[in-house]
C-alpha atoms as a PDB file:
ATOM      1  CA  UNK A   1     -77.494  -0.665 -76.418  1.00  0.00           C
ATOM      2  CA  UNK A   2     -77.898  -3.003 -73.741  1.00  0.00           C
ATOM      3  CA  UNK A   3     -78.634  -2.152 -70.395  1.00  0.00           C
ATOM      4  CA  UNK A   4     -75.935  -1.139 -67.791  1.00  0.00           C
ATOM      5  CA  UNK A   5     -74.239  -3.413 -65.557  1.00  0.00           C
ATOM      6  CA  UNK A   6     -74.373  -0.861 -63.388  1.00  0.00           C
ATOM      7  CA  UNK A   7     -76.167   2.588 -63.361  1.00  0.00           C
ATOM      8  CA  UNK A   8     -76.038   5.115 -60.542  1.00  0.00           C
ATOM      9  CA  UNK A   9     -77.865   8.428 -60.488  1.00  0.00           C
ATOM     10  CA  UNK A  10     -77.662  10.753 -58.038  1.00  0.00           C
ATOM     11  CA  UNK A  11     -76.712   8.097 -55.004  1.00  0.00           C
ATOM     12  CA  UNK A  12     -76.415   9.162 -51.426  1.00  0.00           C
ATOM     13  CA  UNK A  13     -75.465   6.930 -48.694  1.00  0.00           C
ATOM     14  CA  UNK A  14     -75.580   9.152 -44.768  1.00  0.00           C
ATOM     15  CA  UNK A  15     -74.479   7.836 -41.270  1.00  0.00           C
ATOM     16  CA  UNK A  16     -75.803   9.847 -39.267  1.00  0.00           C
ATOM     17  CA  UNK A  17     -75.181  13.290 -40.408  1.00  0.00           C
ATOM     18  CA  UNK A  18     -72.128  12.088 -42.315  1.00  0.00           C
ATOM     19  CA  UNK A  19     -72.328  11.951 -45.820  1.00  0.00           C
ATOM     20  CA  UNK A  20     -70.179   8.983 -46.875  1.00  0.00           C
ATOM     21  CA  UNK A  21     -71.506   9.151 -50.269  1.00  0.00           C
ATOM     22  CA  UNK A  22     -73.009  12.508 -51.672  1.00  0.00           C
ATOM     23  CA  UNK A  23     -75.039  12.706 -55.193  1.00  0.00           C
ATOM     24  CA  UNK A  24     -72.885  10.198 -57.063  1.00  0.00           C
ATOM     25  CA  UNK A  25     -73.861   9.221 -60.981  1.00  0.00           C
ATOM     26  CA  UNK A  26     -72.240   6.983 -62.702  1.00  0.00           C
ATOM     27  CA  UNK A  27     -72.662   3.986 -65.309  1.00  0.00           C
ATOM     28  CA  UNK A  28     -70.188   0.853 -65.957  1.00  0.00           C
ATOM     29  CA  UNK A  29     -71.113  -0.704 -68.733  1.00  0.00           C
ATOM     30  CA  UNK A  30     -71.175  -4.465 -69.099  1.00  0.00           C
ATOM     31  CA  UNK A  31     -68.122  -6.160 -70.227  1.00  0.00           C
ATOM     32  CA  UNK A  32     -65.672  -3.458 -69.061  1.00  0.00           C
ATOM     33  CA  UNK A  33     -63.254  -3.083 -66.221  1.00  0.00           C
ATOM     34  CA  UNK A  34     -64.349  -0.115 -64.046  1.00  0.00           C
ATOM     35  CA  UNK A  35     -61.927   1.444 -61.639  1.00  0.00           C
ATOM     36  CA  UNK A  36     -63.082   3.238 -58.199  1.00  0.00           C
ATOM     37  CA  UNK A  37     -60.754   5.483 -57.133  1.00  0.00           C
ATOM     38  CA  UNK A  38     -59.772   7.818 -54.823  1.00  0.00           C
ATOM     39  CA  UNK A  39     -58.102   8.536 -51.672  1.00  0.00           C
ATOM     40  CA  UNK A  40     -58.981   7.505 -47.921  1.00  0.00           C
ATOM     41  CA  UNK A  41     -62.532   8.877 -46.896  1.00  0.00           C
ATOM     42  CA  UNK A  42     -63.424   9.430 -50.267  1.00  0.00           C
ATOM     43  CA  UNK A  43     -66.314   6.887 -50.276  1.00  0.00           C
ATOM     44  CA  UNK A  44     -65.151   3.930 -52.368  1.00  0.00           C
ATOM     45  CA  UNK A  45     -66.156   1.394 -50.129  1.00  0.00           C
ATOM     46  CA  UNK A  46     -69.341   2.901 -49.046  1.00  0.00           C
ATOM     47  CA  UNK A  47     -69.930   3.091 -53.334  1.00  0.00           C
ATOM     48  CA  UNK A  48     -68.494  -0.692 -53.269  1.00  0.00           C
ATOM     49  CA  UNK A  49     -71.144  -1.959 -50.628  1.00  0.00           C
ATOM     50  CA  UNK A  50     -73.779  -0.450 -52.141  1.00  0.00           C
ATOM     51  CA  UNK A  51     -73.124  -1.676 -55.065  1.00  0.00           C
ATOM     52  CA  UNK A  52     -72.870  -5.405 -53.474  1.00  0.00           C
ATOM     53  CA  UNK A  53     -76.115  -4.914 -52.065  1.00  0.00           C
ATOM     54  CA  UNK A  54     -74.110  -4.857 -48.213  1.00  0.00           C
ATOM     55  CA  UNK A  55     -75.701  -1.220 -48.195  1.00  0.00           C
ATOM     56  CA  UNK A  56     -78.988   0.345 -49.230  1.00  0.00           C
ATOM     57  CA  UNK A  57     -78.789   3.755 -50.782  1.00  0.00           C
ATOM     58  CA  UNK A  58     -80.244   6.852 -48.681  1.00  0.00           C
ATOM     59  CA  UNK A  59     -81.243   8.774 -51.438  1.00  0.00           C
ATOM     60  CA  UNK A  60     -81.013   7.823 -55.374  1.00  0.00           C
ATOM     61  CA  UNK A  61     -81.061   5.470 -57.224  1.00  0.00           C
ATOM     62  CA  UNK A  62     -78.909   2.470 -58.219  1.00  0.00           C
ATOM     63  CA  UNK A  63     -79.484  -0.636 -60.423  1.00  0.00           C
ATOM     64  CA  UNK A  64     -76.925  -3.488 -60.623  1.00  0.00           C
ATOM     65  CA  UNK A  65     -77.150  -6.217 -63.353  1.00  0.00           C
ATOM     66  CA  UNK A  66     -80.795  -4.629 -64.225  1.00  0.00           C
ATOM     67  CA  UNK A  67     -82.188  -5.267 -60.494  1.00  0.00           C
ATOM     68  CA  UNK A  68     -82.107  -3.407 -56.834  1.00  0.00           C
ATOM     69  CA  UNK A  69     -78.874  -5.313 -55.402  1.00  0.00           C
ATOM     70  CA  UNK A  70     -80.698  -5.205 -52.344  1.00  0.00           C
ATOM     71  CA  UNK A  71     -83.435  -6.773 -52.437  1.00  0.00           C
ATOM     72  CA  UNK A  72     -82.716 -10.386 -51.136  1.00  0.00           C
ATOM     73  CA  UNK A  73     -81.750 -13.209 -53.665  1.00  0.00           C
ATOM     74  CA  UNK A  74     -81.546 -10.154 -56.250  1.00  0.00           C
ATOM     75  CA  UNK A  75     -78.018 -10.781 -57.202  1.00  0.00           C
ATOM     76  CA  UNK A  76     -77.799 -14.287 -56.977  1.00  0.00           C
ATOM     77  CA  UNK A  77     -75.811 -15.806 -59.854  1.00  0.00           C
ATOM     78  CA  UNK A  78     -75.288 -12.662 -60.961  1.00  0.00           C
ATOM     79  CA  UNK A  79     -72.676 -11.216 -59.110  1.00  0.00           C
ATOM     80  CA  UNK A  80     -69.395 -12.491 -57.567  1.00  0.00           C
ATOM     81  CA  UNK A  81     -67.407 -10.445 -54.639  1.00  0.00           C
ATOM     82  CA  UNK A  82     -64.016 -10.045 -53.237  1.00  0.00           C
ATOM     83  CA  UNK A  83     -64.543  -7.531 -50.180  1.00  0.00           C
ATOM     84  CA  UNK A  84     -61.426  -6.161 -49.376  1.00  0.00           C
ATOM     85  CA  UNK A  85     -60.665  -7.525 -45.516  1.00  0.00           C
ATOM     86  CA  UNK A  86     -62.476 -11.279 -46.281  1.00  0.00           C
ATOM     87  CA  UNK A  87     -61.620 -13.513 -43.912  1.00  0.00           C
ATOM     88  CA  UNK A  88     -62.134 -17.700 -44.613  1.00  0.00           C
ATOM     89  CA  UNK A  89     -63.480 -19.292 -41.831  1.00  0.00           C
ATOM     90  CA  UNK A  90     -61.746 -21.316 -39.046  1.00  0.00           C
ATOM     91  CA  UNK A  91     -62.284 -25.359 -38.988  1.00  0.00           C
ATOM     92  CA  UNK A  92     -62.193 -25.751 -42.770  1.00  0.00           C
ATOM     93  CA  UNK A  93     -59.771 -27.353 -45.614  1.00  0.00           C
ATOM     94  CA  UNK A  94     -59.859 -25.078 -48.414  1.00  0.00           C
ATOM     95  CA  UNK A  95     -60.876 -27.145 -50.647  1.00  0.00           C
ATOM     96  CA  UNK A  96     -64.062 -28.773 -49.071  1.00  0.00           C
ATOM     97  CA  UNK A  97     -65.500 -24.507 -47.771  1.00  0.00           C
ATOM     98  CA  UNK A  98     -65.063 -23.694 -51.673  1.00  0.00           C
ATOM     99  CA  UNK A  99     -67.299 -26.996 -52.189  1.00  0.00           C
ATOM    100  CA  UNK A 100     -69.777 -26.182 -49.637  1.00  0.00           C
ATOM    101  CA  UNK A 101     -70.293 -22.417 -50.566  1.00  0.00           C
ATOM    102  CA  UNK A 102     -70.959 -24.015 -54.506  1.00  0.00           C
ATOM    103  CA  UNK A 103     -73.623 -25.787 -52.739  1.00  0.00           C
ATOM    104  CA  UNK A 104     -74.927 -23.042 -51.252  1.00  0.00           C
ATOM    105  CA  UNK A 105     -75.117 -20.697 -54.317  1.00  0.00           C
ATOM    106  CA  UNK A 106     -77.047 -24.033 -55.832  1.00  0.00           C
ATOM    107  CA  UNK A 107     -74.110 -24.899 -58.227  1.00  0.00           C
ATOM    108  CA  UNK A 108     -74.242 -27.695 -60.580  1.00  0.00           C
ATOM    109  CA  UNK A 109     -71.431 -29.845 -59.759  1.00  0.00           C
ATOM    110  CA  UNK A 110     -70.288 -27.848 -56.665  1.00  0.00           C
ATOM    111  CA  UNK A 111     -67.073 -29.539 -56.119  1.00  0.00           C
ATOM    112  CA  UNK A 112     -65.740 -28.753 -59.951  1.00  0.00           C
ATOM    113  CA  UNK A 113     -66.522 -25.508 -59.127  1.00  0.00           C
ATOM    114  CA  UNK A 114     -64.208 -25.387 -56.586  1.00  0.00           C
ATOM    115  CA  UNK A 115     -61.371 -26.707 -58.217  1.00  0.00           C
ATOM    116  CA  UNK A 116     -62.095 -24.942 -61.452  1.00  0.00           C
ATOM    117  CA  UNK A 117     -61.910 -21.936 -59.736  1.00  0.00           C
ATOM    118  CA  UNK A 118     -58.806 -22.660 -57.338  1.00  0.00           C
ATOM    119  CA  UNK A 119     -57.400 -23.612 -60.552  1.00  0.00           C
ATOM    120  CA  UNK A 120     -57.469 -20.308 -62.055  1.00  0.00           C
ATOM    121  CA  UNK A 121     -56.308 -18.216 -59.364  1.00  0.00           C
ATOM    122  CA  UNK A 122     -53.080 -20.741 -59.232  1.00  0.00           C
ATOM    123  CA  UNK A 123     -53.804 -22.453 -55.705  1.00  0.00           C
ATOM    124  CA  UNK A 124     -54.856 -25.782 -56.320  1.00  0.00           C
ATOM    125  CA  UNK A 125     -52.487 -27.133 -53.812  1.00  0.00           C
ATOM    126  CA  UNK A 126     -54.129 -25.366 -51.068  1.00  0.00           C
ATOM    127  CA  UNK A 127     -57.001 -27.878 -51.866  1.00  0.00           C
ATOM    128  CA  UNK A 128     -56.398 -29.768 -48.611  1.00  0.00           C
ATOM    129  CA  UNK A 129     -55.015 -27.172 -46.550  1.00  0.00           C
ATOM    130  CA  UNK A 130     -56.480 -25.308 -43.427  1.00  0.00           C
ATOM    131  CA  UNK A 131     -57.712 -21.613 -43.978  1.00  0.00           C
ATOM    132  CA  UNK A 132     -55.934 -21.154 -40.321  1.00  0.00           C
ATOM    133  CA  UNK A 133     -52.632 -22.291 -41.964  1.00  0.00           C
ATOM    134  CA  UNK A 134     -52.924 -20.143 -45.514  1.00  0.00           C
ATOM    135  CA  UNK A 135     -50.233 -17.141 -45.987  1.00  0.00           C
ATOM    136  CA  UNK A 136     -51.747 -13.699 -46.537  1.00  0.00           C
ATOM    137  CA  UNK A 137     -51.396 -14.174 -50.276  1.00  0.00           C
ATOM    138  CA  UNK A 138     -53.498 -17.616 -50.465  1.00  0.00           C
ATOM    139  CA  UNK A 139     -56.168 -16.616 -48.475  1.00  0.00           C
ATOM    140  CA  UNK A 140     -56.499 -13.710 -50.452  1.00  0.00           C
ATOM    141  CA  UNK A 141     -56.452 -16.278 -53.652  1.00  0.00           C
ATOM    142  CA  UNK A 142     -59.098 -18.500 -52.247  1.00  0.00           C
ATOM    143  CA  UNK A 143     -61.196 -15.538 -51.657  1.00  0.00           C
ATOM    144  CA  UNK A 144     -61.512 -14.337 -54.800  1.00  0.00           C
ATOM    145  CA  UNK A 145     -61.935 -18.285 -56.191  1.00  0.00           C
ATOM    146  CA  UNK A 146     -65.019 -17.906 -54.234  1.00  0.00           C
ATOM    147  CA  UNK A 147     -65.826 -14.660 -56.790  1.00  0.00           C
ATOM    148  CA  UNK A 148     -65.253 -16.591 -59.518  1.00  0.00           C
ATOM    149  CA  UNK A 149     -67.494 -19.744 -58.946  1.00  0.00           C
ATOM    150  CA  UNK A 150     -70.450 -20.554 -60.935  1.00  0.00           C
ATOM    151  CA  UNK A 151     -69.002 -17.848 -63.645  1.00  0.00           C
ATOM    152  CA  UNK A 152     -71.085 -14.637 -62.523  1.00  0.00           C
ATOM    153  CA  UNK A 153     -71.546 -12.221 -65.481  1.00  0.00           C
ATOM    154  CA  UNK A 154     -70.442  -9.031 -62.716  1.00  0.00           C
ATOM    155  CA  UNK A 155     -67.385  -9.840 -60.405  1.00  0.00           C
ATOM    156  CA  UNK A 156     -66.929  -6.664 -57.983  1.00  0.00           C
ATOM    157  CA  UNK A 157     -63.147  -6.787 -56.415  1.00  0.00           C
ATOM    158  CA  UNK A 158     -61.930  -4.370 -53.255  1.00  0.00           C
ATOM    159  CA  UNK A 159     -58.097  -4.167 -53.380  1.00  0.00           C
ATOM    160  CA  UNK A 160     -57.318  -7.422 -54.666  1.00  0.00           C
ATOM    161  CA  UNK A 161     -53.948  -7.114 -54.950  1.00  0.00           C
ATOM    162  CA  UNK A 162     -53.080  -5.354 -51.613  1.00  0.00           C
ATOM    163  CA  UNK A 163     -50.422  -7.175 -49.636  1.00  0.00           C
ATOM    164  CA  UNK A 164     -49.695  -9.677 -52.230  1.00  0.00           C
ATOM    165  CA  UNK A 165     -45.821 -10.140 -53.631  1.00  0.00           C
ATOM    166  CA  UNK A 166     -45.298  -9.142 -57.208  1.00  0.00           C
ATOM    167  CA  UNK A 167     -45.945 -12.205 -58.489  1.00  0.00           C
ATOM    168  CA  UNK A 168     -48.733 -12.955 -57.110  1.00  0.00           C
ATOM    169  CA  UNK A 169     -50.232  -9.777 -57.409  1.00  0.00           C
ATOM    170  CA  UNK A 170     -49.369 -10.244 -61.241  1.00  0.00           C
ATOM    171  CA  UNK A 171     -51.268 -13.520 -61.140  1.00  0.00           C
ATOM    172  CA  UNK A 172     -54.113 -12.100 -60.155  1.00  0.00           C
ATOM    173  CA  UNK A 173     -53.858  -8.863 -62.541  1.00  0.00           C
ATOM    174  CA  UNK A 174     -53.744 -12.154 -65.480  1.00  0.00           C
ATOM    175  CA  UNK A 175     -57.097 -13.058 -64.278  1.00  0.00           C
ATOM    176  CA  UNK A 176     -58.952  -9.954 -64.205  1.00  0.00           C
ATOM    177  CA  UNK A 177     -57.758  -9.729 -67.704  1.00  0.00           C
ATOM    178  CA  UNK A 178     -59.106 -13.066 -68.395  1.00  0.00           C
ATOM    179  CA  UNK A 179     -61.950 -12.008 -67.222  1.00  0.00           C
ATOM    180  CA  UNK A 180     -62.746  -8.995 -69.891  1.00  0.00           C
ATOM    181  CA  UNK A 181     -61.942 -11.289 -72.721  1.00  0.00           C
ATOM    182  CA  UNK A 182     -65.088 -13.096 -71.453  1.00  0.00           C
ATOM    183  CA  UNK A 183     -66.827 -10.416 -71.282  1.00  0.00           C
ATOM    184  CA  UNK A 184     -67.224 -10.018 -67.871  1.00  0.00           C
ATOM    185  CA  UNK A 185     -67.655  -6.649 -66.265  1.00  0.00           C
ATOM    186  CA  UNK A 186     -65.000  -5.928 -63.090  1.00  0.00           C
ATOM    187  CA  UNK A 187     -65.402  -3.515 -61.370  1.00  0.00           C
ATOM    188  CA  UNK A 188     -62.162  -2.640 -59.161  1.00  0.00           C
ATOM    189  CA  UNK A 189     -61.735  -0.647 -56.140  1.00  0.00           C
ATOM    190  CA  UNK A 190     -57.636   0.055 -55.464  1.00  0.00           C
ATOM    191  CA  UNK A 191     -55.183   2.655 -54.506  1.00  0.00           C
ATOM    192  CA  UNK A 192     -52.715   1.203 -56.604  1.00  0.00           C
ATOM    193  CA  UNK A 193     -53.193   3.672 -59.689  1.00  0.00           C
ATOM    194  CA  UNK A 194     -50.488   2.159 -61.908  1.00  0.00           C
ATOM    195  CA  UNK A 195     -51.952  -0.665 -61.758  1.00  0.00           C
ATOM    196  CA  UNK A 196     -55.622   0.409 -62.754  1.00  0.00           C
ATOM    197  CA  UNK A 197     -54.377   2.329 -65.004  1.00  0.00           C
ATOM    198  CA  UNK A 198     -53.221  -0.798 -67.150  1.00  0.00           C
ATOM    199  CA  UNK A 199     -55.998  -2.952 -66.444  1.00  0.00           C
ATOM    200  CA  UNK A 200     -59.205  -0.367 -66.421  1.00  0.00           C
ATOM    201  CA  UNK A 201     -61.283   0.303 -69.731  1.00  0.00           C
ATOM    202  CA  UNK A 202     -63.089   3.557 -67.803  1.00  0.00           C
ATOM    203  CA  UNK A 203     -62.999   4.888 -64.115  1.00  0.00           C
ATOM    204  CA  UNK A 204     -64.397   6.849 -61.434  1.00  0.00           C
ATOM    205  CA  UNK A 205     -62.177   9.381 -59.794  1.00  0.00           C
ATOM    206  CA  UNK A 206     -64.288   9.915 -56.130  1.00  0.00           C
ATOM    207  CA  UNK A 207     -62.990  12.398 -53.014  1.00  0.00           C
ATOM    208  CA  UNK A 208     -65.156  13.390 -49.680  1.00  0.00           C
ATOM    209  CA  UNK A 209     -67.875  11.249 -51.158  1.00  0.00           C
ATOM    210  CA  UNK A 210     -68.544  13.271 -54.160  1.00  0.00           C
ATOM    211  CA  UNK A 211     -67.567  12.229 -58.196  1.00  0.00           C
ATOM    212  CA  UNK A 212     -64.574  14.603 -59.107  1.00  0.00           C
ATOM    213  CA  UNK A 213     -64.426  13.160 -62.443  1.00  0.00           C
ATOM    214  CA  UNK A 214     -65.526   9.647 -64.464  1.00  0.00           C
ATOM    215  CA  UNK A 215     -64.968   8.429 -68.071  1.00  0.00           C
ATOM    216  CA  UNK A 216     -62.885   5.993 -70.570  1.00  0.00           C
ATOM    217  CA  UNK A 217     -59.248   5.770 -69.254  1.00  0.00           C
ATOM    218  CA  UNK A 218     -58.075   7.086 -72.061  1.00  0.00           C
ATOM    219  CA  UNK A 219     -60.453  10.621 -71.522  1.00  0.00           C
ATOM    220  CA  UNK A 220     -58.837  10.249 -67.691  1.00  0.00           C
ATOM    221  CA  UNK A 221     -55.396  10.427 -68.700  1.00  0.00           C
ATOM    222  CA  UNK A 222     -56.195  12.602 -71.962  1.00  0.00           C
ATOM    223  CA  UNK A 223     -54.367  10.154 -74.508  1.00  0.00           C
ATOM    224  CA  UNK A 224     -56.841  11.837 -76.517  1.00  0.00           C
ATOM    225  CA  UNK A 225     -55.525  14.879 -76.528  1.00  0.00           C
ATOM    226  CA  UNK A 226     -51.660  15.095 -75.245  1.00  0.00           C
ATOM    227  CA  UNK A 227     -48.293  13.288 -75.567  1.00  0.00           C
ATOM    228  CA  UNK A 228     -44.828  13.947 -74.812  1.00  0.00           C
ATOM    229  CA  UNK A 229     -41.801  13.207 -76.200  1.00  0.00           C
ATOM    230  CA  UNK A 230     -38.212  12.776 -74.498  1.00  0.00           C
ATOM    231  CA  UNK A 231     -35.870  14.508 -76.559  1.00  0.00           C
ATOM    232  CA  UNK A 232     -32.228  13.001 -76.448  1.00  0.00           C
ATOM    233  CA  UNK A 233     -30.210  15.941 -78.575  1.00  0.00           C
ATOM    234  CA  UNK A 234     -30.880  18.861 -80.618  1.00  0.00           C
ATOM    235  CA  UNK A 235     -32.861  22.151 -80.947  1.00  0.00           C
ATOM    236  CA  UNK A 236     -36.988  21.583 -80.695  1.00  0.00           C
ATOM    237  CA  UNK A 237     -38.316  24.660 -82.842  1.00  0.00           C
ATOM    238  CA  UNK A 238     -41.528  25.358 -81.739  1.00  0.00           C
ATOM    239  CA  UNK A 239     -42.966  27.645 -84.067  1.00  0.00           C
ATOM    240  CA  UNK A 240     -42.246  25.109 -86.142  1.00  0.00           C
ATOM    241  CA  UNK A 241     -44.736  22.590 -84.823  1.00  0.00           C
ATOM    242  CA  UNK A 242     -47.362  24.956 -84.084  1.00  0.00           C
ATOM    243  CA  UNK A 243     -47.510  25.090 -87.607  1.00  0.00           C
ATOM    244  CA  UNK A 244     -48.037  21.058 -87.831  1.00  0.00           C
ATOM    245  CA  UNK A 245     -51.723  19.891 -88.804  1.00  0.00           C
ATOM    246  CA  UNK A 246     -53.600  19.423 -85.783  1.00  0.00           C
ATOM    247  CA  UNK A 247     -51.045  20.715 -83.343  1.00  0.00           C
ATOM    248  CA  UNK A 248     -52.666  22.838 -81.053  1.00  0.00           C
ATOM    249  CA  UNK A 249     -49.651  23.969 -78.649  1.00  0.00           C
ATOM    250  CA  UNK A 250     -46.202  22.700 -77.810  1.00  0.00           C
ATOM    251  CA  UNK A 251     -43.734  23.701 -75.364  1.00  0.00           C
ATOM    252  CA  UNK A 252     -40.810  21.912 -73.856  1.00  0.00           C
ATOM    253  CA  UNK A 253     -40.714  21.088 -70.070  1.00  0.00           C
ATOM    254  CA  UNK A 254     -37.515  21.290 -68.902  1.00  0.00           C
ATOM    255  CA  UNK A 255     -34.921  20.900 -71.438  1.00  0.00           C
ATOM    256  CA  UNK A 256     -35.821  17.249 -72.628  1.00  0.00           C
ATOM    257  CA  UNK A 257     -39.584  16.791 -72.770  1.00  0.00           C
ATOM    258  CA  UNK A 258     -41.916  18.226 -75.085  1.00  0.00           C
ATOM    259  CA  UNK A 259     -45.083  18.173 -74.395  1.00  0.00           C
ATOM    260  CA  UNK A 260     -47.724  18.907 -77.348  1.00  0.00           C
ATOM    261  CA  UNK A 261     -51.449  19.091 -77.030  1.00  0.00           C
ATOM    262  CA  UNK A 262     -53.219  18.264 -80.288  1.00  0.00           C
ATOM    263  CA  UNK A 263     -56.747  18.466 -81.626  1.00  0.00           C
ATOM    264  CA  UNK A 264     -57.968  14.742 -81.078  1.00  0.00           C
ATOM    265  CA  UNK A 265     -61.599  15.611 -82.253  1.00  0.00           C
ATOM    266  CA  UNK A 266     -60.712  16.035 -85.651  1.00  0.00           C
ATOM    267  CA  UNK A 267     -57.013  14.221 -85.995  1.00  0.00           C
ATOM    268  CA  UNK A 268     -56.478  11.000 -85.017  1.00  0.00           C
ATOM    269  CA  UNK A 269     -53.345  10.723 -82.212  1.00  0.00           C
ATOM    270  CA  UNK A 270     -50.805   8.321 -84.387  1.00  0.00           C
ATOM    271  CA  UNK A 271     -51.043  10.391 -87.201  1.00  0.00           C
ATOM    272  CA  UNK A 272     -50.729  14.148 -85.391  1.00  0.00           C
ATOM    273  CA  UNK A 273     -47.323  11.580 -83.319  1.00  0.00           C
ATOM    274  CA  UNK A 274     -45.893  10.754 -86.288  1.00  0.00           C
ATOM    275  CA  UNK A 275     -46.119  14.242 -87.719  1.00  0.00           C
ATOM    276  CA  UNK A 276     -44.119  15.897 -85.099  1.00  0.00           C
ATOM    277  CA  UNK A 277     -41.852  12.570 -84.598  1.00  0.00           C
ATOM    278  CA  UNK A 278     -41.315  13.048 -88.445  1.00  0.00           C
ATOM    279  CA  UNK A 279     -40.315  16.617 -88.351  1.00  0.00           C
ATOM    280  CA  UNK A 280     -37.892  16.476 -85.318  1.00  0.00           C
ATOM    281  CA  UNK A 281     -36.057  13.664 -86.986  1.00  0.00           C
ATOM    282  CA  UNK A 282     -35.816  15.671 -90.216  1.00  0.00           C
ATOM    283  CA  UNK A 283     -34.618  19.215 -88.155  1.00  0.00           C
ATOM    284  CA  UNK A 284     -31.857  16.834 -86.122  1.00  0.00           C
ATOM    285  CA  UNK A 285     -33.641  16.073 -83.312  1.00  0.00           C
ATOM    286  CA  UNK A 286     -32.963  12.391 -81.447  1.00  0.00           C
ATOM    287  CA  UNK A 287     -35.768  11.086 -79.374  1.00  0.00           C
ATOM    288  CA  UNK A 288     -35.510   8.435 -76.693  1.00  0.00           C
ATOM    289  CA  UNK A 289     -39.033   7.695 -76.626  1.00  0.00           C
ATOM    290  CA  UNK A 290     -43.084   9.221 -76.665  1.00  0.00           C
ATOM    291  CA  UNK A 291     -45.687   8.443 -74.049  1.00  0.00           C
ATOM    292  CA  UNK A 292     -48.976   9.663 -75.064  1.00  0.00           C
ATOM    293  CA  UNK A 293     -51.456  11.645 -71.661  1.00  0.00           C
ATOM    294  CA  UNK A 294     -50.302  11.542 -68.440  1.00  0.00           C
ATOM    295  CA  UNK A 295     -50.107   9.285 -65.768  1.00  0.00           C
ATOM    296  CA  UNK A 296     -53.228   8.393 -64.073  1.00  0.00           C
ATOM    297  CA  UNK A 297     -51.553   9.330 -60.784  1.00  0.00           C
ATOM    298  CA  UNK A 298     -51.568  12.662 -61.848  1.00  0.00           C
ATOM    299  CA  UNK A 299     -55.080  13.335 -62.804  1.00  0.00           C
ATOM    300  CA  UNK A 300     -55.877  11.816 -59.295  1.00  0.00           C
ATOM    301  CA  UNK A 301     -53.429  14.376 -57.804  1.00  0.00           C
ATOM    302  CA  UNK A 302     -54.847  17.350 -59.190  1.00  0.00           C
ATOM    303  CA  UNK A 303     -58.682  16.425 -58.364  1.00  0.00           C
ATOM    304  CA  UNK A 304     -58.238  15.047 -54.867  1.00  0.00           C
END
């Protein structure tokens, strides 16, 4: 297996006598989309910087891309950011800052760069506009072009979608999954949970600087291991589906959901779902529809 995109063991970051970070392991492996999560004070930003190499670790250790992300020059090519407040300088057309920070980062062809990468986050008419005159929206859009030059293999984004309209924030949701079928790894620090949730392989629940809780989304929201279905009519007989192959309780919530837990080690989800699907429809039970864990927002909830 190759080595982690990113690997943190036991990672401490102190001001002062604060602990903004306290004894944090994780690993994102290359290629995925990573979620940070958690509410305010819980240290995702301090765990975001560090991992950019803004911030050196007090205690611990942390590798990014195989090298300390500190050390200067470390990261270079490797590693694209959006921090979450950027802010594009004044005196400059969009289109020739994009060019000169290609130069910079000693990028072949600096000003295809630029428009390669205004191109994909939609804004290639702001190509001769001044950053002074952008909305909210583009200037968020032509920072995270600047992420995306030169193609870097780890591309680390702090609420990207914050203050955007739907559509825009949809645009840019398009590209992050554009970036995983390259094979890109993400990582993504955001409150908005719904929107993680659809767009993270694995996360990292965080709250008062300690990890609550980290794995695959699907672990996260047990899909593994739960579903429930919205019954429209009819009498749900439990005993009845207790008795169903890898059913390992059911019990209805309310009088239209049923929520079953199941035995996901040893049964595979669709076929323990179609089981009790099966056997509703054949007792006279109508179902509106099954949704399989729980929301994200809810795990979050009941760790934080």
């Amino acid at each position: 297996m190759s080595e982690p995109a990113i690997d943190l063991v036991n990672v401490t970051r102190r001001f002062g006598a604060k602990s903004a970070v306290d004894g944090v392991s994780l690993t994102v492996q290359r290629g995925q989309v990573y979620g940070l999560i958690g509410p305010n004070g819980a240290g995702k930003t301090t765990t975001f910087s560090m991992m950019c190499g803004y911030l050196r670790p007090s205690g611990g250790t942390l590798r990014v891309m195989g090298v300390n992300p500190w050390v200067d020059g470390a990261l270079k090519g490797k590693l694209g950011v959006l921090p979450q407040d950027a802010v594009l300088p004044g005196g400059w057309k969009v289109g020739p800052l994009l060019t000169y920070w290609a130069r910079l980062s000693g990028l072949d062809r600096p000003e295809q760069e630029a428009r390669g990468s205004l191109e994909k986050v939609g804004l290639m008419e702001a190509w001769g506009v001044d950053t002074h005159a952008l909305s909210h929206g583009m200037a968020k859009r032509a920072a995270l072009a600047q992420a995306l030059m030169g193609k870097p293999p780890l591309v680390l984004l702090d609420e990207p979608t914050a203050g955007l309209d739907p559509r825009i924030a949809n645009q840019v949701r398009q590209v992050i999954r554009e970036l995983r079928d390259q094979h890109t790894t993400v990582v993504v620090s955001s409150h908005n949970l719904q929107e993680l949730e659809q767009l993270c392989d694995a996360a990292a629940i965080l709250d008062r600087g300690r990890l609550a809780q980290a794995g695959t989304m699907a672990e996260l929201t047990s899909q593994t291991a739960e579903f429930r279905v919205q019954v429209a009519s009819g009498t749900v007989i439990i005993p009845e589906l207790h008795a169903l192959p890898g059913v390992t309780s059911a019990r209805m919530e309310g009088e239209t959901l049923l929520h079953v837990r199941f035995d996901g080690q040893n049964h595979k989800p669709e076929e323990v779902i179609s089981r009790v699907v099966g056997h509703l429809l054949q007792t006279g039970v109508l179902i509106l529809g099954v949704s399989r864990g729980h929301r994200l927002e809810e795990r979050v909830l009941q760790l934080t």
